[in-house]
Each structure stands twice: as structure tokens, then as C-alpha cells.
C-alpha atoms as a PDB file:
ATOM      1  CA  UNK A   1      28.213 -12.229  37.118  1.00  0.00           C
ATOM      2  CA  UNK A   2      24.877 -12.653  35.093  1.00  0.00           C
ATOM      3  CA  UNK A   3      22.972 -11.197  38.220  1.00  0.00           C
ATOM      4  CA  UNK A   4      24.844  -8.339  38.415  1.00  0.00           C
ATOM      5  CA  UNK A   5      24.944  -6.979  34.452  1.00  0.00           C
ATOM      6  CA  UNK A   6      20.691  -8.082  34.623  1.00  0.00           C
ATOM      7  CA  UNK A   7      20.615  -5.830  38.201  1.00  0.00           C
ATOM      8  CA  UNK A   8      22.728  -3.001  36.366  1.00  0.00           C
ATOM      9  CA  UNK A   9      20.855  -3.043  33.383  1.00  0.00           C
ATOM     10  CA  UNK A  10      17.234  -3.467  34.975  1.00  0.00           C
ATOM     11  CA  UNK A  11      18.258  -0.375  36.878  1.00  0.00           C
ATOM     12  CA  UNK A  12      19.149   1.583  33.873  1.00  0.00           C
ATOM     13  CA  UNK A  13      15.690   0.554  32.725  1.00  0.00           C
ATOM     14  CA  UNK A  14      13.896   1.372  35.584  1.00  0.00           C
ATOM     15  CA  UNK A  15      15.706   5.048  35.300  1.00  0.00           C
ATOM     16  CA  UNK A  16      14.462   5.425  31.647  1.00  0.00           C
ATOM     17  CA  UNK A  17      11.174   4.871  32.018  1.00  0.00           C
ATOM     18  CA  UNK A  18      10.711   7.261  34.399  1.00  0.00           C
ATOM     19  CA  UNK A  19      12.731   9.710  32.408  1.00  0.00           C
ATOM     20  CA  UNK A  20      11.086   9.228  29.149  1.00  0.00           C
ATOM     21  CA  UNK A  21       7.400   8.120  30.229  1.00  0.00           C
ATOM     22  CA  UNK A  22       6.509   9.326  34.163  1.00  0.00           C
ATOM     23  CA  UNK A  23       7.342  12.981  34.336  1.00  0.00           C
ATOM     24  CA  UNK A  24       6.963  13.659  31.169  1.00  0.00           C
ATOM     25  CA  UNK A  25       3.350  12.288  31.763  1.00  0.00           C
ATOM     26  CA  UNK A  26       3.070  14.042  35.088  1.00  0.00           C
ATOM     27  CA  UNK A  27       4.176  17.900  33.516  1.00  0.00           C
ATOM     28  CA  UNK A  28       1.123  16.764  30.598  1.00  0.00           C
ATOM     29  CA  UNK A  29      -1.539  16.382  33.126  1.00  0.00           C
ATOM     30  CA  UNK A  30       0.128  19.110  34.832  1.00  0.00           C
ATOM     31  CA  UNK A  31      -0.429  21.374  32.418  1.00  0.00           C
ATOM     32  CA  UNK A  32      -3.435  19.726  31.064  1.00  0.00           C
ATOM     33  CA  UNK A  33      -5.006  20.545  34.848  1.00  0.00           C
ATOM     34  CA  UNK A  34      -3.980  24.446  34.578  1.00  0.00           C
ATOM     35  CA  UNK A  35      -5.732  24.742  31.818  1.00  0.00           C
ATOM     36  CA  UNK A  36      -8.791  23.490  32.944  1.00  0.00           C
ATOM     37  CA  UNK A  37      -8.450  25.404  36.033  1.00  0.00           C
ATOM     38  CA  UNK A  38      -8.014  28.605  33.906  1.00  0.00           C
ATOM     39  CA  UNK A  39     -10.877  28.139  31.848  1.00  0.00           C
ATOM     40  CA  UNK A  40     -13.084  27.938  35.270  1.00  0.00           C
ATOM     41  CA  UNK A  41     -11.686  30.789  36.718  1.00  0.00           C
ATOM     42  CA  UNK A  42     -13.168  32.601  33.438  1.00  0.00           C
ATOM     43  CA  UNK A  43     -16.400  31.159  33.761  1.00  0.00           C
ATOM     44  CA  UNK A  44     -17.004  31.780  37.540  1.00  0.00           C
ATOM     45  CA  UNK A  45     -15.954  35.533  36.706  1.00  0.00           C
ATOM     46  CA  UNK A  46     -18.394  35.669  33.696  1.00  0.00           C
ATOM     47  CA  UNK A  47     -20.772  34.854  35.610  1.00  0.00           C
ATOM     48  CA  UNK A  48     -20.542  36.692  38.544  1.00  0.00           C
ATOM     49  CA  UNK A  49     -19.931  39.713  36.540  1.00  0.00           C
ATOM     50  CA  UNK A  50     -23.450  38.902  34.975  1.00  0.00           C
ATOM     51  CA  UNK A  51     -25.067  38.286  38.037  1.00  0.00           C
ATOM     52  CA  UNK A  52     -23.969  41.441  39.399  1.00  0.00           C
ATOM     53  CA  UNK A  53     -26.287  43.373  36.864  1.00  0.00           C
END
């Protein structure tokens, strides 16, 4: 019986950390990632435009 509640609850446990810690972590870099990404995309056009003249 003691196996089973530990197994039920270590489950439940498993399911909440990945709930409250891995995607919210994954969306973060995520996001964190697009931004980055956005902030090149300026700075290659910025610089292209200037290289053009």
C-alpha cells in the first residue's frame, strides 16, 4: 500500500515540476531567443542599408 500512495504521489510530483518549472523555462528562453534574433535582424539591415551607400 505504501508503494503505491509514494508511486501516486511521486507522479504528481514529477507532473508539477514540469508544469511549474520546465515549460515555463522553455517559453523564457523561447522568448528570450526571439528577441535576440530580432535585434540581429536590425543590425544586419542597418548595415546593409549603410553599405549600400
Amino acid at each position: 500500500m505504501t508503494r503505491t500512495v509514494l508511486a501516486v504521489v511521486g507522479i504528481f510530483l514529477a507532473i508539477w515540476l514540469v508544469i511549474g518549472f520546465v515549460i515555463p523555462a522553455l517559453f523564457a528562453t523561447l522568448k528570450f531567443l526571439l528577441i535576440v534574433a530580432l535585434i540581429a535582424a536590425v543590425v544586419v539591415g542597418v548595415i546593409t542599408l549603410v553599405g549600400k551607400k
